[in-house]
Protein backbone atom coordinates (compact mmCIF):
# COMPACT_ATOMS: atom_id res chain seq x y z
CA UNK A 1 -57.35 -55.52 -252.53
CA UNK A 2 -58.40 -56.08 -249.22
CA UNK A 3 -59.59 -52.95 -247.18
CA UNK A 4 -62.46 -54.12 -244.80
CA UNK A 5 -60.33 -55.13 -241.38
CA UNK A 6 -63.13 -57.53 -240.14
CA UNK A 7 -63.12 -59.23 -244.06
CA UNK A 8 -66.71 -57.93 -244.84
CA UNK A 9 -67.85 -58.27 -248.86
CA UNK A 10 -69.88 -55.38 -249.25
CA UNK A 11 -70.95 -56.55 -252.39
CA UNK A 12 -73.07 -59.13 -249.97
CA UNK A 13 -75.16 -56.22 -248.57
CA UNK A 14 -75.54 -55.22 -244.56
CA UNK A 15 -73.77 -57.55 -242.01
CA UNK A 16 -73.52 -57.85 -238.43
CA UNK A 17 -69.49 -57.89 -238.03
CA UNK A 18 -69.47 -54.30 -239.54
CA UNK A 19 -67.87 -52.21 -237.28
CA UNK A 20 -68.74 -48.94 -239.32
CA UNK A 21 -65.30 -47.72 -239.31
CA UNK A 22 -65.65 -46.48 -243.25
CA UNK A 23 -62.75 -47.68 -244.59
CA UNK A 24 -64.50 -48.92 -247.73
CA UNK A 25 -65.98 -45.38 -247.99
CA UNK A 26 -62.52 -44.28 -248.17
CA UNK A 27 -61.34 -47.22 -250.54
CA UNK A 28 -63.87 -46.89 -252.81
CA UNK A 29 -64.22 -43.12 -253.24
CA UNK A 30 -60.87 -42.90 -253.71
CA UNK A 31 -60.57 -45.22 -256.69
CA UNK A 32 -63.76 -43.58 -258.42
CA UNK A 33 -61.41 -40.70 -258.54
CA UNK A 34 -58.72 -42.04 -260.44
CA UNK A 35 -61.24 -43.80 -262.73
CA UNK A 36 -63.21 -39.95 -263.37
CA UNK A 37 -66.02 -41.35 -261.75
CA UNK A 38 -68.48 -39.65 -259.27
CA UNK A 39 -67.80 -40.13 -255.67
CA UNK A 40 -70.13 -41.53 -253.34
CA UNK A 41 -71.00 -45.36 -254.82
CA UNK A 42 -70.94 -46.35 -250.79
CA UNK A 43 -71.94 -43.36 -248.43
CA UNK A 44 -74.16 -43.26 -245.73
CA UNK A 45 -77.39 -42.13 -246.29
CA UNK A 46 -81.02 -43.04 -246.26
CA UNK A 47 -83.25 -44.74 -248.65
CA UNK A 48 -85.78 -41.85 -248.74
CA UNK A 49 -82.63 -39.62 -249.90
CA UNK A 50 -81.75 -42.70 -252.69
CA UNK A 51 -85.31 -42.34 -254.04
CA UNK A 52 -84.54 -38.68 -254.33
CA UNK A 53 -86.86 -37.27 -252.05
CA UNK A 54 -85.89 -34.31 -249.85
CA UNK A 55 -84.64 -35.05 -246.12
CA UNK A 56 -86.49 -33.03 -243.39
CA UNK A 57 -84.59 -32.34 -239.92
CA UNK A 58 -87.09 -31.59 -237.88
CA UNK A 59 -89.17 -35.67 -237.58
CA UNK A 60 -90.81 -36.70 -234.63
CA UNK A 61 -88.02 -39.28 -233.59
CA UNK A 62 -85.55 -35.92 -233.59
CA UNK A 63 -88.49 -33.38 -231.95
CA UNK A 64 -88.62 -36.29 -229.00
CA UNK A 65 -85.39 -37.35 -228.69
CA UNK A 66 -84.53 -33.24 -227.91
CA UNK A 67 -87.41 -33.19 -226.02
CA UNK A 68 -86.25 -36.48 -223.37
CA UNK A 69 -82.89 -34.73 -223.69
CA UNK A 70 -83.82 -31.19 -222.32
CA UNK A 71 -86.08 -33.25 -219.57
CA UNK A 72 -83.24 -34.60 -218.25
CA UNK A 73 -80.45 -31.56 -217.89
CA UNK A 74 -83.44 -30.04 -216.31
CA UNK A 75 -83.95 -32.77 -213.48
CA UNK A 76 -80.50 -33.47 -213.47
CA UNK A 77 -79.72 -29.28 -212.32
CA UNK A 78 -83.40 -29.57 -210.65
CA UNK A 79 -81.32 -32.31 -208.10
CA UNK A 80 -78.21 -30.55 -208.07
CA UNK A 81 -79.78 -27.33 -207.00
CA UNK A 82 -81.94 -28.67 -204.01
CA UNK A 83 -79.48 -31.35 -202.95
CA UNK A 84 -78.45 -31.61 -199.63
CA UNK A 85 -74.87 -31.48 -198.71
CA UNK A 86 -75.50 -33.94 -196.08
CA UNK A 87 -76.15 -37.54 -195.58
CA UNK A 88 -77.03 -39.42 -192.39
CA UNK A 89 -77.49 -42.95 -192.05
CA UNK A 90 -78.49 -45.26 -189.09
CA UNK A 91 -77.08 -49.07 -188.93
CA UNK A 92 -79.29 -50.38 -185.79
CA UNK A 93 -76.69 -53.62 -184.43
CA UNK A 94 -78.20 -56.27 -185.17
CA UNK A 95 -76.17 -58.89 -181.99
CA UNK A 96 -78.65 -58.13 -179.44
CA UNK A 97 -82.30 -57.19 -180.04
CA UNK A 98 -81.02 -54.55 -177.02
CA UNK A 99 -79.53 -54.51 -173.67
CA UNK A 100 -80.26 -54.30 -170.15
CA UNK A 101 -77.88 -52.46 -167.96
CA UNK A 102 -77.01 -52.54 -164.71
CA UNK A 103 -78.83 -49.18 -163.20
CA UNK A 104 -82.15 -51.36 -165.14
CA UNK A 105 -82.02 -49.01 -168.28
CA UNK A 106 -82.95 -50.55 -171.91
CA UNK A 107 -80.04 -49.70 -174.65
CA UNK A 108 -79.78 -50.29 -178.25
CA UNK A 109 -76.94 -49.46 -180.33
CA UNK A 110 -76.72 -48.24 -183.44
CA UNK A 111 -73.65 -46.91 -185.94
CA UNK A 112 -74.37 -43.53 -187.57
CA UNK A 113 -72.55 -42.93 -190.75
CA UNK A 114 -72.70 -38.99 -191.13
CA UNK A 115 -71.75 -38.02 -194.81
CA UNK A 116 -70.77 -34.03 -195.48
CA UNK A 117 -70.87 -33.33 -198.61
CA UNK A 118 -70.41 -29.58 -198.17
CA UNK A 119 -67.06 -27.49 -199.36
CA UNK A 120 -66.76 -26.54 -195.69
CA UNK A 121 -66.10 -28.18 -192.22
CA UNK A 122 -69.49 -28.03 -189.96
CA UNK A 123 -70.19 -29.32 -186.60
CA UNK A 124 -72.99 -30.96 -186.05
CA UNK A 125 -75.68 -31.82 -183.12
CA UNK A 126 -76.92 -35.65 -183.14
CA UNK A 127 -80.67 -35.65 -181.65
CA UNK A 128 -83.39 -38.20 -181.50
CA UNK A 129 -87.40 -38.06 -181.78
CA UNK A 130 -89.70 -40.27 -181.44
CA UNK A 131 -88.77 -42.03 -178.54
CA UNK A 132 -90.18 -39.63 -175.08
CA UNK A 133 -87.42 -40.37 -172.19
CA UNK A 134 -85.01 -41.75 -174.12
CA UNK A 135 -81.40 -40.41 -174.56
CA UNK A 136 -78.59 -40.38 -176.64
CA UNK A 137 -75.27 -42.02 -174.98
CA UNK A 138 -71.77 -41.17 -176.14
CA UNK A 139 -70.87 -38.10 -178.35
CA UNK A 140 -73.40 -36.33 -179.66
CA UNK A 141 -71.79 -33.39 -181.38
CA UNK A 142 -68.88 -34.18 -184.20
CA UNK A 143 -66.60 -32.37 -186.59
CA UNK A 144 -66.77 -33.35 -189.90
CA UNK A 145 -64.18 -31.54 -192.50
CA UNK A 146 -65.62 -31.15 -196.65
CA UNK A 147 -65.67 -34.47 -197.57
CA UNK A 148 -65.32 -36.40 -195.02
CA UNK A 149 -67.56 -39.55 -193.75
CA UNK A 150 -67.74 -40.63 -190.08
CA UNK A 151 -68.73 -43.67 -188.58
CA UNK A 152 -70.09 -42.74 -185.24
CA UNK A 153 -70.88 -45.72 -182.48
CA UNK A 154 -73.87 -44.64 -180.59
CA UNK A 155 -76.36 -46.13 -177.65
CA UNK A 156 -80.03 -45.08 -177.45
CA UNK A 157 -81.25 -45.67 -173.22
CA UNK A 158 -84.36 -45.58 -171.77
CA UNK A 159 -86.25 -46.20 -168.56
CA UNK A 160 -88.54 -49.42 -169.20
CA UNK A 161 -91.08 -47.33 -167.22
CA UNK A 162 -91.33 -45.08 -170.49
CA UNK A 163 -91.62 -47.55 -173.44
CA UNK A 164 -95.19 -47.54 -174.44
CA UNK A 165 -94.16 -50.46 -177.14
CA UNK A 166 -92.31 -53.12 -177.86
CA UNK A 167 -91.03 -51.81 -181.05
CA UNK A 168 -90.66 -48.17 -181.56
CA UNK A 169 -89.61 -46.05 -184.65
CA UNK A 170 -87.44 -43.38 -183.97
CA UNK A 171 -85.72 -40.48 -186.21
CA UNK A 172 -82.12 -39.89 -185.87
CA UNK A 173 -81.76 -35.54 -186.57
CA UNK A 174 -78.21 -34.11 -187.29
CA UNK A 175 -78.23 -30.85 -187.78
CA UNK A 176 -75.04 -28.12 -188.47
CA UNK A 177 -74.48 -25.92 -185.69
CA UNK A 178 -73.46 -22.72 -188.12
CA UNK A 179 -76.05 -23.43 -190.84
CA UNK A 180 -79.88 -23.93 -190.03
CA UNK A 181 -80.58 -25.15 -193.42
CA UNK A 182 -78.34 -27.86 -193.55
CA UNK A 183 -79.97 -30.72 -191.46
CA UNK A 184 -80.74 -34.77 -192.49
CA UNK A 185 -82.17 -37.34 -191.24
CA UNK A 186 -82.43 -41.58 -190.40
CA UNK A 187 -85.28 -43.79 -189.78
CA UNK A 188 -84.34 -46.79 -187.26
CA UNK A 189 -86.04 -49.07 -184.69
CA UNK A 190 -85.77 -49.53 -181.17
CA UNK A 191 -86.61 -52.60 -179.53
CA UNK A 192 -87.35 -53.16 -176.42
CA UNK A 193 -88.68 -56.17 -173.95
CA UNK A 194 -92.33 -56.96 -174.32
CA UNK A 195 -94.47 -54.98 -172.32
């Protein structure tokens, strides 16, 4: 009779193709019943229980494998309880090292991909620091509802009379207008002509 469905022999000890799915188990205890024979000629168990020794629970492979366990529901609730519910991100455009316009201003642009995360809508202020005199063109307040992500075009400008350096970090702040605590944000460049 043929019960293993991947054709194992058992009789030919431990093999690869076993897909542990116990149907011999079942097979076999089943005809040791109707013989009056003791169940349990296959089973699962351990040598150390087939030599007849008793099994212990509590082995160092168990005592760490709890331990790693409870170290990471507590960092995994650690970051759910100190997460933000905000995400900023700042794409610097990457066609023209920057501009120049025609009042003699320097402008880079960047796309700022503002993530809330929050159950609620929030407004939130856009600001930049790190760059003295320079300002932030087009909007820089926006709506966001729960959930939502926003891809928002902006332009950085600045007199050329103010850039102490050629290449400048600069921080990209947004920060919700009804909750002081919720605030990120992005690390970009600005370029500007050599000075």
């Amino acid at each position: 009779m043929q019960v293993c469905p991947t054709g194992i022999d058992i009789r030919d000890g431990l093999q690869y193709e076993c897909i542990n799915c116990a149907l011999c188990i079942d097979a076999c205890d089943s005809v040791m019943d109707q013989m009056g024979y003791e169940k349990g000629l296959i089973r699962y168990t351990t040598e150390h229980a087939l030599e007849g020794n008793p099994s212990r629970f509590l082995r160092p492979r168990i005592i760490g494998y709890g331990l790693a366990v409870m170290l990471m529901v507590a960092l995994f609730i650690g970051v759910i309880v100190v997460r933000t519910p905000l995400e900023l991100d700042a794409v610097r455009d990457r066609g023209r090292l920057y501009y120049e316009t025609s009042m003699g201003m320097i402008e880079n642009s960047y796309t700022l991909k503002i993530l809330n995360m929050d159950q609620q809508p929030h407004e939130y202020q856009i600001g930049l620091q790190g760059l003295e005199g320079g300002k932030i063109v087009g909007e820089s307040r926006v709506q966001l509802t729960s959930g939502e992500i926003r891809e928002l075009p902006i332009r950085v400008t600045i007199d050329p009379a103010d850039l102490i350096d050629t290449n400048t970090t600069i921080l990209f702040t947004v920060q919700s207008l009804d909750d002081s605590e919720l605030a990120a944000d992005a690390e970009s460049r600005f370029i500007g002509p050599r000075i």
